[in-house]
N, C-alpha and C. Protein backbone atom coordinates (compact mmCIF):
# COMPACT_ATOMS: atom_id res chain seq x y z
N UNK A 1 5.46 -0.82 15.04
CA UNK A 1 4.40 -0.45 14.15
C UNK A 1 5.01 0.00 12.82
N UNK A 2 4.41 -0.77 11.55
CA UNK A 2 4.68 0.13 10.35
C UNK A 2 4.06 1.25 10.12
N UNK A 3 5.01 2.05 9.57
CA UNK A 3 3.46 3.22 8.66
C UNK A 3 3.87 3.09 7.25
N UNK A 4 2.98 3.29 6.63
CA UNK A 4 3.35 4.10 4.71
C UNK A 4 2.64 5.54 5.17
N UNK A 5 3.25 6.16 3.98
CA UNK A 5 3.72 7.60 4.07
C UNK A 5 3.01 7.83 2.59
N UNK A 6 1.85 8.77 2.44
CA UNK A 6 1.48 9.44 1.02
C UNK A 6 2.34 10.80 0.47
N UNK A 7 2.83 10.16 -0.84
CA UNK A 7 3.47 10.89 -1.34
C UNK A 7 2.75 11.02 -2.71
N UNK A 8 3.57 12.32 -2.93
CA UNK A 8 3.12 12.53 -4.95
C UNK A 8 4.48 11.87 -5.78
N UNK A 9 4.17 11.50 -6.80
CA UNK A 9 5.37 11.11 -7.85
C UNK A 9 5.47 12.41 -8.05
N UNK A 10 6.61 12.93 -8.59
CA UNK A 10 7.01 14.07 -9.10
C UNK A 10 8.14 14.01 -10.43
N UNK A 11 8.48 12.83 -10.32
CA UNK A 11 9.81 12.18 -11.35
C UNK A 11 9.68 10.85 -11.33
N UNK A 12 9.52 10.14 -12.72
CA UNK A 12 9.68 8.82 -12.72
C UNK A 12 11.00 8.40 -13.58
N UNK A 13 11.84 7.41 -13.22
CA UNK A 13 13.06 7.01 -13.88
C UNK A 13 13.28 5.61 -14.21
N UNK A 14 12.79 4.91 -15.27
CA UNK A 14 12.78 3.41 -15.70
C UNK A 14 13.75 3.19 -16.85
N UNK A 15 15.13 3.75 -16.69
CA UNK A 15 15.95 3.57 -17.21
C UNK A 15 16.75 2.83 -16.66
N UNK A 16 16.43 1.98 -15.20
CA UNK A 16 16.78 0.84 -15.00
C UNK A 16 17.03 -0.10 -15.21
N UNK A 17 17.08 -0.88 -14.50
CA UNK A 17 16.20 -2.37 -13.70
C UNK A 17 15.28 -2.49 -13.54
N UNK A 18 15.31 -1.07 -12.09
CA UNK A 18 13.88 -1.39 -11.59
C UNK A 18 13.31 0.06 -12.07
N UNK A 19 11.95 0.18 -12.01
CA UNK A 19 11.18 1.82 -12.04
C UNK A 19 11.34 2.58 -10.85
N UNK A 20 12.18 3.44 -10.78
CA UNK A 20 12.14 4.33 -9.45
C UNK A 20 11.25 5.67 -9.81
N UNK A 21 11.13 6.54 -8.51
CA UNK A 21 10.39 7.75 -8.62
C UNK A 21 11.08 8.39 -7.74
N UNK A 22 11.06 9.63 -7.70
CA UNK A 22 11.44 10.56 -6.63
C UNK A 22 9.89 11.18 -6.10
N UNK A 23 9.23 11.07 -5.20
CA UNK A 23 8.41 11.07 -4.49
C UNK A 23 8.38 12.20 -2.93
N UNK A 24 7.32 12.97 -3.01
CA UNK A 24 7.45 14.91 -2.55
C UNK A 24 6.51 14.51 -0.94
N UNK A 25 7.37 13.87 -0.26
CA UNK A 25 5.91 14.31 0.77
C UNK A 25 6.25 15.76 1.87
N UNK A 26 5.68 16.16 1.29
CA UNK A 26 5.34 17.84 1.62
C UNK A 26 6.66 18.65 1.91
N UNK A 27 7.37 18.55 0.62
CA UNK A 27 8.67 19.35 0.72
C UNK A 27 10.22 18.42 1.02
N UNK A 28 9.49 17.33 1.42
CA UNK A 28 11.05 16.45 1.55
C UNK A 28 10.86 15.62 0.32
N UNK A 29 12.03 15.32 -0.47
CA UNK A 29 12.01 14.31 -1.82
C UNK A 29 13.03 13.51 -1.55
N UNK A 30 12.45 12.39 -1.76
CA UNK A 30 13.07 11.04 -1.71
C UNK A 30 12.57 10.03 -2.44
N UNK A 31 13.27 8.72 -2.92
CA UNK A 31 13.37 8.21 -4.04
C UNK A 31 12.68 6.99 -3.13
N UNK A 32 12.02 6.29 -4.31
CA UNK A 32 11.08 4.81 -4.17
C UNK A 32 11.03 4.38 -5.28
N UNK A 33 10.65 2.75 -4.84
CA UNK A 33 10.56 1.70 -6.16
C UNK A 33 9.07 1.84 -6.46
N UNK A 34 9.05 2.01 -7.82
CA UNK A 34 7.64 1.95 -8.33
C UNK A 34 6.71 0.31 -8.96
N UNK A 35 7.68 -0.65 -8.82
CA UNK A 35 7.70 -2.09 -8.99
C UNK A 35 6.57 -2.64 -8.86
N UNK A 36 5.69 -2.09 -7.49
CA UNK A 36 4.61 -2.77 -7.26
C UNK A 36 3.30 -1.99 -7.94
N UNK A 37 3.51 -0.67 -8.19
CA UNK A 37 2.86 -0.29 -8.86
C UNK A 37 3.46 0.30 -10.18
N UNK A 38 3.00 -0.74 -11.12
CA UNK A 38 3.99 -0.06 -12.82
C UNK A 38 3.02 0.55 -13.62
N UNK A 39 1.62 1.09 -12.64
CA UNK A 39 0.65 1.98 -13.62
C UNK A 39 1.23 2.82 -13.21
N UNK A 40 1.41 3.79 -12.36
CA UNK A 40 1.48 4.92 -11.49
C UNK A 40 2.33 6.04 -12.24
N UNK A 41 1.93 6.78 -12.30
CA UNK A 41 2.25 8.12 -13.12
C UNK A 41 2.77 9.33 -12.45
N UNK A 42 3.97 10.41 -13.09
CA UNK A 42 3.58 11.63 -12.28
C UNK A 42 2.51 12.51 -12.30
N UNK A 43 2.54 12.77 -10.98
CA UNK A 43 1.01 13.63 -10.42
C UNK A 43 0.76 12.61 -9.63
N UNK A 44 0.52 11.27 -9.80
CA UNK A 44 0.03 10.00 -9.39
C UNK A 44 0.46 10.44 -7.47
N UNK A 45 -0.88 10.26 -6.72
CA UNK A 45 0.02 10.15 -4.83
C UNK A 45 -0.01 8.56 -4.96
N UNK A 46 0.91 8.07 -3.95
CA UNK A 46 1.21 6.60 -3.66
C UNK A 46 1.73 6.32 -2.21
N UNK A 47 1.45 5.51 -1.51
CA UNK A 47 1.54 4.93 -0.55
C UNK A 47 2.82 4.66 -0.35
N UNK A 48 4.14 5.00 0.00
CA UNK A 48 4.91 4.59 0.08
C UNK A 48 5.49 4.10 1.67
N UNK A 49 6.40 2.51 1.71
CA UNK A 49 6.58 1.85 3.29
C UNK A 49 7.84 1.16 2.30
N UNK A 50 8.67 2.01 3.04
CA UNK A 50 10.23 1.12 3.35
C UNK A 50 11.09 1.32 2.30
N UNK A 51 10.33 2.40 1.24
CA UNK A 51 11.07 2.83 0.17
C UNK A 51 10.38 1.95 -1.43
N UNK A 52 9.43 1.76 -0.66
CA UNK A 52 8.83 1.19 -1.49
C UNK A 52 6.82 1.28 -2.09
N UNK A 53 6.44 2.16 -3.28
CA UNK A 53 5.48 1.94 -3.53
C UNK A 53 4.46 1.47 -3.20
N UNK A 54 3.46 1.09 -2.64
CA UNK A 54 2.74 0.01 -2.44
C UNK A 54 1.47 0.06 -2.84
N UNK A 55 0.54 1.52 -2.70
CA UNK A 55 -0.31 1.39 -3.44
C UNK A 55 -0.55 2.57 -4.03
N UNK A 56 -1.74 3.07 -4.91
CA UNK A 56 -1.84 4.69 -5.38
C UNK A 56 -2.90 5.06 -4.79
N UNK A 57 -3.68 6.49 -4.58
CA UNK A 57 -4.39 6.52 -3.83
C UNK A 57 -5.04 7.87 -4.75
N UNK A 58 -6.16 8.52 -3.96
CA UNK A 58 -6.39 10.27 -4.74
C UNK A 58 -6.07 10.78 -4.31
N UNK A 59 -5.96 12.39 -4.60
CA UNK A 59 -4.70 13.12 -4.02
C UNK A 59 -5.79 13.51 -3.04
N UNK A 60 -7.31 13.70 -2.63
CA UNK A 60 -7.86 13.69 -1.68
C UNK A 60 -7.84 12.65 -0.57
N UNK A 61 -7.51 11.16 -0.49
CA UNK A 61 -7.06 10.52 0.64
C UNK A 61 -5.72 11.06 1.00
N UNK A 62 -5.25 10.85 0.26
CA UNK A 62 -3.36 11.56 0.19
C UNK A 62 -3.22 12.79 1.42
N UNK A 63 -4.24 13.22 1.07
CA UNK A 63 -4.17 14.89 2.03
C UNK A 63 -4.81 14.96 3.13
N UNK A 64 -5.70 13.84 3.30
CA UNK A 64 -6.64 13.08 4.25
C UNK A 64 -5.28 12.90 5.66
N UNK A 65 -4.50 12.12 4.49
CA UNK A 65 -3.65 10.88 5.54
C UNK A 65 -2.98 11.93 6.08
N UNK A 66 -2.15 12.87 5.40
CA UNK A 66 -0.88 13.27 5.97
C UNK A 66 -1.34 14.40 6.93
N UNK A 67 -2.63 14.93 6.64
CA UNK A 67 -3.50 15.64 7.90
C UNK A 67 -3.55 14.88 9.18
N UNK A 68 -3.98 13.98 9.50
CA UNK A 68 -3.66 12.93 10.16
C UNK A 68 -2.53 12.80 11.05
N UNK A 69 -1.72 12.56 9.94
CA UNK A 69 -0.11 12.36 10.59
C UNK A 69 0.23 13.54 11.75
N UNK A 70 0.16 14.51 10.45
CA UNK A 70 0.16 15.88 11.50
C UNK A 70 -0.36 15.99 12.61
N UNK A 71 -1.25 15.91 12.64
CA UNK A 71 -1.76 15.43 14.02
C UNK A 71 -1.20 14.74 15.02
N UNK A 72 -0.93 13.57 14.94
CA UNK A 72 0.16 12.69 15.53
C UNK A 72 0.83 13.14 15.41
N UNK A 73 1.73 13.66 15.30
CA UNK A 73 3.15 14.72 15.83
C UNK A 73 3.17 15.98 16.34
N UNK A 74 2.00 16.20 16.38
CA UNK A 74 1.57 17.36 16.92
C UNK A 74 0.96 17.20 18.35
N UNK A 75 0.20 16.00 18.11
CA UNK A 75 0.12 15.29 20.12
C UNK A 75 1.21 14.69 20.36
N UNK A 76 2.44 14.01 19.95
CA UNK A 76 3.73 13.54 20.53
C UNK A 76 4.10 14.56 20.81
N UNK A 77 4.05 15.79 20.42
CA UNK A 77 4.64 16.81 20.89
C UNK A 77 4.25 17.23 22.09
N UNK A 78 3.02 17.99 22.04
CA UNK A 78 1.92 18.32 23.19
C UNK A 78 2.51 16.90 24.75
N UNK A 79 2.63 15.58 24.32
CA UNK A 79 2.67 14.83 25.45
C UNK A 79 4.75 14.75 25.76
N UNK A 80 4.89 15.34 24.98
CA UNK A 80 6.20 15.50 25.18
C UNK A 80 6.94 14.28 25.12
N UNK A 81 6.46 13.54 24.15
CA UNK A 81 6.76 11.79 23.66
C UNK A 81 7.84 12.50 22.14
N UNK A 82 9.06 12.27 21.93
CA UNK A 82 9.74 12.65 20.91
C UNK A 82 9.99 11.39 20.69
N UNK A 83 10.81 11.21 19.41
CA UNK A 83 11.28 9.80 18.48
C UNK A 83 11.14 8.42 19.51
N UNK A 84 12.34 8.91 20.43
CA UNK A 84 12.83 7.69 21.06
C UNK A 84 12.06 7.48 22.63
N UNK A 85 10.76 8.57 23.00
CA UNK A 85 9.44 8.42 23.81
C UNK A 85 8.79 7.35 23.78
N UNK A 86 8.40 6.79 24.50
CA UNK A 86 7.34 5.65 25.17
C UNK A 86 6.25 6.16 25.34
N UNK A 87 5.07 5.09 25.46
CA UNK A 87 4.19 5.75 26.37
C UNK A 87 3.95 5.71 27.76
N UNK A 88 4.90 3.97 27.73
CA UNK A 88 5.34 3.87 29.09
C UNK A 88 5.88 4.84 30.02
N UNK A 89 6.81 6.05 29.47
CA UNK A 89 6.81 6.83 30.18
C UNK A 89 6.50 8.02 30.92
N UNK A 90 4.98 7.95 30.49
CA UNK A 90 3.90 8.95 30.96
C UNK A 90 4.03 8.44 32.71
């Protein structure tokens, strides 16, 4: 399964090649290509899968999603399913 991951831009750097960003999802920062999206601004949340941009979103879906997520790691937990867990092995 893929996921993308909502993040905020927080730094954009197009003193490239390509447009990168350093991108905040909730305290971890890590860098993505902004390529697919060359509107996207800081403040801007964005969809990011594989290190890569993909779409922009409002910062109300944004907070939607990663509520969500939380969730899902919060029942992998509860079922005692960690990273390398199955469900097969219920």
């Amino acid at each position: 399964m893929c996921l993308g991951v909502p993040g905020k831009i927080i730094e954009i750097d197009d003193s490239k090649a390509l447009k990168m960003a350093k991108v905040d999802f909730g305290g971890i920062v890590r860098e993505a290509c902004l390529e697919y999206v060359p509107e996207a601004k800081v403040g801007d949340y964005t969809v990011i899968h594989v290190g890569f941009a993909i779409s922009l979103l409002s910062e109300e879906e944004a907070l939607s999603s990663l509520d969500a997520l939380k969730e899902l790691v919060s029942l992998e937990d509860e079922l005692g399913l960690g990273y390398e867990g199955k469900a097969s092995d219920l």
